[in-house]
Each structure stands twice: as C-alpha cells, then as structure tokens.
Protein backbone atom coordinates (compact mmCIF):
# COMPACT_ATOMS: atom_id res chain seq x y z
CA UNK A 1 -14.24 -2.07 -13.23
CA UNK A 2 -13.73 -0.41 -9.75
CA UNK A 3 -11.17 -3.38 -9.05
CA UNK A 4 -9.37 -3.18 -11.99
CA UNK A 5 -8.70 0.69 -11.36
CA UNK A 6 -7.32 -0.51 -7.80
CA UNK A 7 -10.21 0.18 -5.80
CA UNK A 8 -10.01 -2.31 -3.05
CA UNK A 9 -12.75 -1.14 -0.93
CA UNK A 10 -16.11 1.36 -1.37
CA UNK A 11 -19.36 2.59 -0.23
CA UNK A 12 -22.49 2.06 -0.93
CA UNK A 13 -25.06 5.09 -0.52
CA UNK A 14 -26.72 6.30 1.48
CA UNK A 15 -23.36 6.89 3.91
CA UNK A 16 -23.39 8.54 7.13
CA UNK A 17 -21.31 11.22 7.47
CA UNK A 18 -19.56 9.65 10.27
CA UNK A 19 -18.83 6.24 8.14
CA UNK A 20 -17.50 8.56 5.55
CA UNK A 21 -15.51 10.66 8.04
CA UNK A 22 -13.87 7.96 9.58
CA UNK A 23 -12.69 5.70 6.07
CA UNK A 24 -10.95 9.10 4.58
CA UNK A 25 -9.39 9.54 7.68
CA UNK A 26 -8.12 6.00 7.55
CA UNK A 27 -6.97 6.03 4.40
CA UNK A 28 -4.99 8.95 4.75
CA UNK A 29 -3.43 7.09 8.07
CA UNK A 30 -2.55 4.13 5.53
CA UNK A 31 -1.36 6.41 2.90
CA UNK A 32 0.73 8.68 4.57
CA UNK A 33 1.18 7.92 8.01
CA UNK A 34 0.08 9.39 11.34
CA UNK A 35 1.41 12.61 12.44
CA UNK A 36 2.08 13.56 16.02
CA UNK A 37 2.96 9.52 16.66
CA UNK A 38 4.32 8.19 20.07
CA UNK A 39 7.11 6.04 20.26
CA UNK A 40 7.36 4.33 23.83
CA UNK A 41 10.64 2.22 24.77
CA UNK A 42 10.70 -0.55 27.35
CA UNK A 43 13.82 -1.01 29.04
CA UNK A 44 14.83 -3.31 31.83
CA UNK A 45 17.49 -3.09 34.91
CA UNK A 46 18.56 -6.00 33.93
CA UNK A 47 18.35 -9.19 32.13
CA UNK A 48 14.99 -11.09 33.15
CA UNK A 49 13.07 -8.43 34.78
CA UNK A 50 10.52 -8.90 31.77
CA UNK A 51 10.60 -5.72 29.76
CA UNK A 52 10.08 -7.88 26.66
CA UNK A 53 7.10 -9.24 28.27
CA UNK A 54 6.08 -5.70 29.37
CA UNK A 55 6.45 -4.25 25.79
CA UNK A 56 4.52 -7.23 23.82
CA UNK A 57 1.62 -6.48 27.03
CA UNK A 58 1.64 -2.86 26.20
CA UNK A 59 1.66 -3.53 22.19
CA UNK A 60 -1.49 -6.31 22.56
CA UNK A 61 -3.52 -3.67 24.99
CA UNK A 62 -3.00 -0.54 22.65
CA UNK A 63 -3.73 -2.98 20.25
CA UNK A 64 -7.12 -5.13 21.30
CA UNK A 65 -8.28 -2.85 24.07
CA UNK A 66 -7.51 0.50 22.52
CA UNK A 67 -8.05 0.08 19.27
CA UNK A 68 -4.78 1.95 18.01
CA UNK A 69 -2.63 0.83 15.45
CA UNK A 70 0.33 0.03 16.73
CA UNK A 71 3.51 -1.62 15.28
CA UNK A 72 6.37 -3.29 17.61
CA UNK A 73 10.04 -3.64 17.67
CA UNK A 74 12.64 -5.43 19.22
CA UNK A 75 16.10 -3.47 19.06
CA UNK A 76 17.99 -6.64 20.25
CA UNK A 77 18.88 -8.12 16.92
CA UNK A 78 20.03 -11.95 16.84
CA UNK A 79 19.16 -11.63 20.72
CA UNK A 80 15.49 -11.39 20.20
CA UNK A 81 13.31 -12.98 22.02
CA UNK A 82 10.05 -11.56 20.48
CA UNK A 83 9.25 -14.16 18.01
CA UNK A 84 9.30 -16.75 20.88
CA UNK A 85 6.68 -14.44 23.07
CA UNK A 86 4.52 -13.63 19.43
CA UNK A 87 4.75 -16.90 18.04
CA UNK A 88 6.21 -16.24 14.65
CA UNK A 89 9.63 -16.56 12.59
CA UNK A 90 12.01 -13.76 12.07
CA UNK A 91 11.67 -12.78 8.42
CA UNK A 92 14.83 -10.63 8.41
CA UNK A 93 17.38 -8.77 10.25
CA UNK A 94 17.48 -5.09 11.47
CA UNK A 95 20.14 -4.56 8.91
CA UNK A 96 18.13 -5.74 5.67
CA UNK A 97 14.97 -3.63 7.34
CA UNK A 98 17.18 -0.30 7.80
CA UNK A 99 18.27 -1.09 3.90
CA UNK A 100 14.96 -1.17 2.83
CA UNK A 101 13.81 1.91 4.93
CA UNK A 102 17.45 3.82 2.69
CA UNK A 103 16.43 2.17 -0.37
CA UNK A 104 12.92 3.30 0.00
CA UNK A 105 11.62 -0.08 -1.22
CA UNK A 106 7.85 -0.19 0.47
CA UNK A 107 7.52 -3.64 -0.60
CA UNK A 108 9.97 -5.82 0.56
CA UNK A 109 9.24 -3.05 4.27
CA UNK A 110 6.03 -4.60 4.19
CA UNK A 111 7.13 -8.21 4.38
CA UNK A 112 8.99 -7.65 6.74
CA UNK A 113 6.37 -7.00 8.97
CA UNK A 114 4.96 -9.68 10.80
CA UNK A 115 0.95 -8.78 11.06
CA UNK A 116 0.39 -10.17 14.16
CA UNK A 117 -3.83 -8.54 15.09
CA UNK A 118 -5.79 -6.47 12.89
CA UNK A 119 -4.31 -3.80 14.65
CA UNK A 120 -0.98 -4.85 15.25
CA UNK A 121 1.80 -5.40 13.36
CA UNK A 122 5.27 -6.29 14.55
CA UNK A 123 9.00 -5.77 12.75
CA UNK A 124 9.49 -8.83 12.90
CA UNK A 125 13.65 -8.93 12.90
CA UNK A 126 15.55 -11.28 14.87
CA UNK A 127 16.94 -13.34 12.24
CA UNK A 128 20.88 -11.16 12.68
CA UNK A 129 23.74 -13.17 13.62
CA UNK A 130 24.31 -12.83 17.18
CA UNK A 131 27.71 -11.77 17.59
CA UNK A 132 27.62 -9.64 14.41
CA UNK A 133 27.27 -5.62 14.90
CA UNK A 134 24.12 -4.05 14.83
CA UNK A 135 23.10 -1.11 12.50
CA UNK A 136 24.97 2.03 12.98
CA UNK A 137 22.39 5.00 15.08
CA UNK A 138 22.06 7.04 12.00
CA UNK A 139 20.22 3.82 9.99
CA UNK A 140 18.14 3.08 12.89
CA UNK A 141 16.79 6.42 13.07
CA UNK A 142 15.84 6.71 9.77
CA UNK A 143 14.10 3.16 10.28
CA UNK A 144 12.14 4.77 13.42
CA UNK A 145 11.22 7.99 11.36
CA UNK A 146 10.09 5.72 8.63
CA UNK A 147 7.82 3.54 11.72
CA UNK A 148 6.70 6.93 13.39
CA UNK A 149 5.04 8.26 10.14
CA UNK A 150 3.29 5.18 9.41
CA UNK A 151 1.94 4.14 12.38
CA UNK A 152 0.19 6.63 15.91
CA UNK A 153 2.11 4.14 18.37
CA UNK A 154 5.63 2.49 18.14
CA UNK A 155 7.16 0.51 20.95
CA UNK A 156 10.35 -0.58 20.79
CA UNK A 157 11.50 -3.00 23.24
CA UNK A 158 15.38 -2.48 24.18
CA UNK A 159 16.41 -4.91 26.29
CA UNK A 160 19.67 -6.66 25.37
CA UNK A 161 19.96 -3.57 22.40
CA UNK A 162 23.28 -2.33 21.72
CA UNK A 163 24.23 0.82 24.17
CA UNK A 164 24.41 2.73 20.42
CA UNK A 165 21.19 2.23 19.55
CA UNK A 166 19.78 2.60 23.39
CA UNK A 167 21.33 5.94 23.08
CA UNK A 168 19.52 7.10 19.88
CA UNK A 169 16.20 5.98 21.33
C-alpha cells in the first residue's frame, strides 16, 4: 500500500531522533533544493594547465571525502572534455538543458544528468556542435539558478567557455 501511494522509502520504529532528523532534512534537500548553495568555477590561464582536471578533483573530493552533494558542469559546450575525464557519453547539449530548465520540464532535467557517485551527479552536456553558438547569458543563468537550488555545491568548469558565459559566471 505504502508503494502504491509513492512512498519509496520509510522507517521502522523505534527511530532515533537523529535518524529522523537527518531523512526530513534530506528530503526537503531533494524536494526543494538547498539554500545558501556555493557555486565554485575553475578557470585556467590557458589551454592545458588542467582546470578540467582540477574541477572533476574538486567535484570527486566534495563528493567521496566530504560527503556533499555536489553536481558538475562543463560550460565548454561541443569543446568538452568532461565525458572523456568521467567516463560517460554526452546525453545532450547546453542548449536542450537551458530549454528544459525555461520549459520547467523536471524530467527530461533529470536525464540529463549523468549520476556519476552517490553523491555526485554531473550535467552531462557536451554533445553541441562545436562551431555552433552557445546559449545566450540570460539562459545560462536561469540553468545555474535552477542547479544552485537543487544542489549545496555546483562547480562549473570554464575552460574553453564562451567569454559570454565566463562573464555571467
């Protein structure tokens, strides 16, 4: 019955009051987001100073040694080289991600990310056409505002990122 009612998780008694304590505040993280979030960007001089490397580092350790959930980003587009360093395959492109963030469509959001450790889930974009513009500031804002309420930590890693959207960050 509980599972037919969408209950996808419970208690059994007796239930410390930490236990209990900890799942609401949880579940309210899941439901509707984190508030006072941190968004760190990783930028490099350069191209090949390893700021991609440095971001996925800082993602895995918030991740696996801190415990926080975290979600990651690559800003780069069709130049990302994230999937290659996380061992996965873009499932879509910044602009189809900032479309779902306007349209408000949670669902197809959610595919898009790439759940990479229990408490770590990437954006896993990368699939644009290289030469083909980015999103436009305003969109990728909104996508960020959408990533900061849903998650305490969001790194965004923007090396080779348009000089638009390094601006907005």
């Amino acid at each position: 019955k509980l599972i037919a009612m969408g209950i996808s998780d419970y208690l059994v008694r007796p239930v410390p009051a930490e236990t209990l304590a900890m799942d609401i505040a949880r579940s309210l993280i899941d439901r509707i987001g984190a508030g006072g979030s941190r968004m760190i960007a990783v930028t490099g001089a350069k191209g090949g100073v390893g700021a991609s490397a440095v971001a996925q580092a800082m993602a895995w350790g918030a991740a696996d040694i801190l415990r926080q959930k975290t979600v990651l980003m690559d800003a780069a587009g069709g130049w990302s080289t994230l999937n290659v360093g996380m061992n996965f395959e873009p499932a879509t492109t910044l602009q189809e991600a900032t479309r779902a963030v306007a349209s408000n469509n949670e669902d197809a959001f959610k595919r898009m990310l790439f759940k990479a450790h229990d408490k770590l889930d990437v954006l896993s974009t990368g699939g644009d056409i290289m030469l083909d513009k980015l999103v436009e500031a305003p969109a990728y804002e909104s996508l960020l505002d959408k990533l900061m309420t849903t998650y305490p930590l969001v790194i965004i890693d923007l090396s080779h990122a348009p000089v638009d959207l390094v601006k907005t960050m």
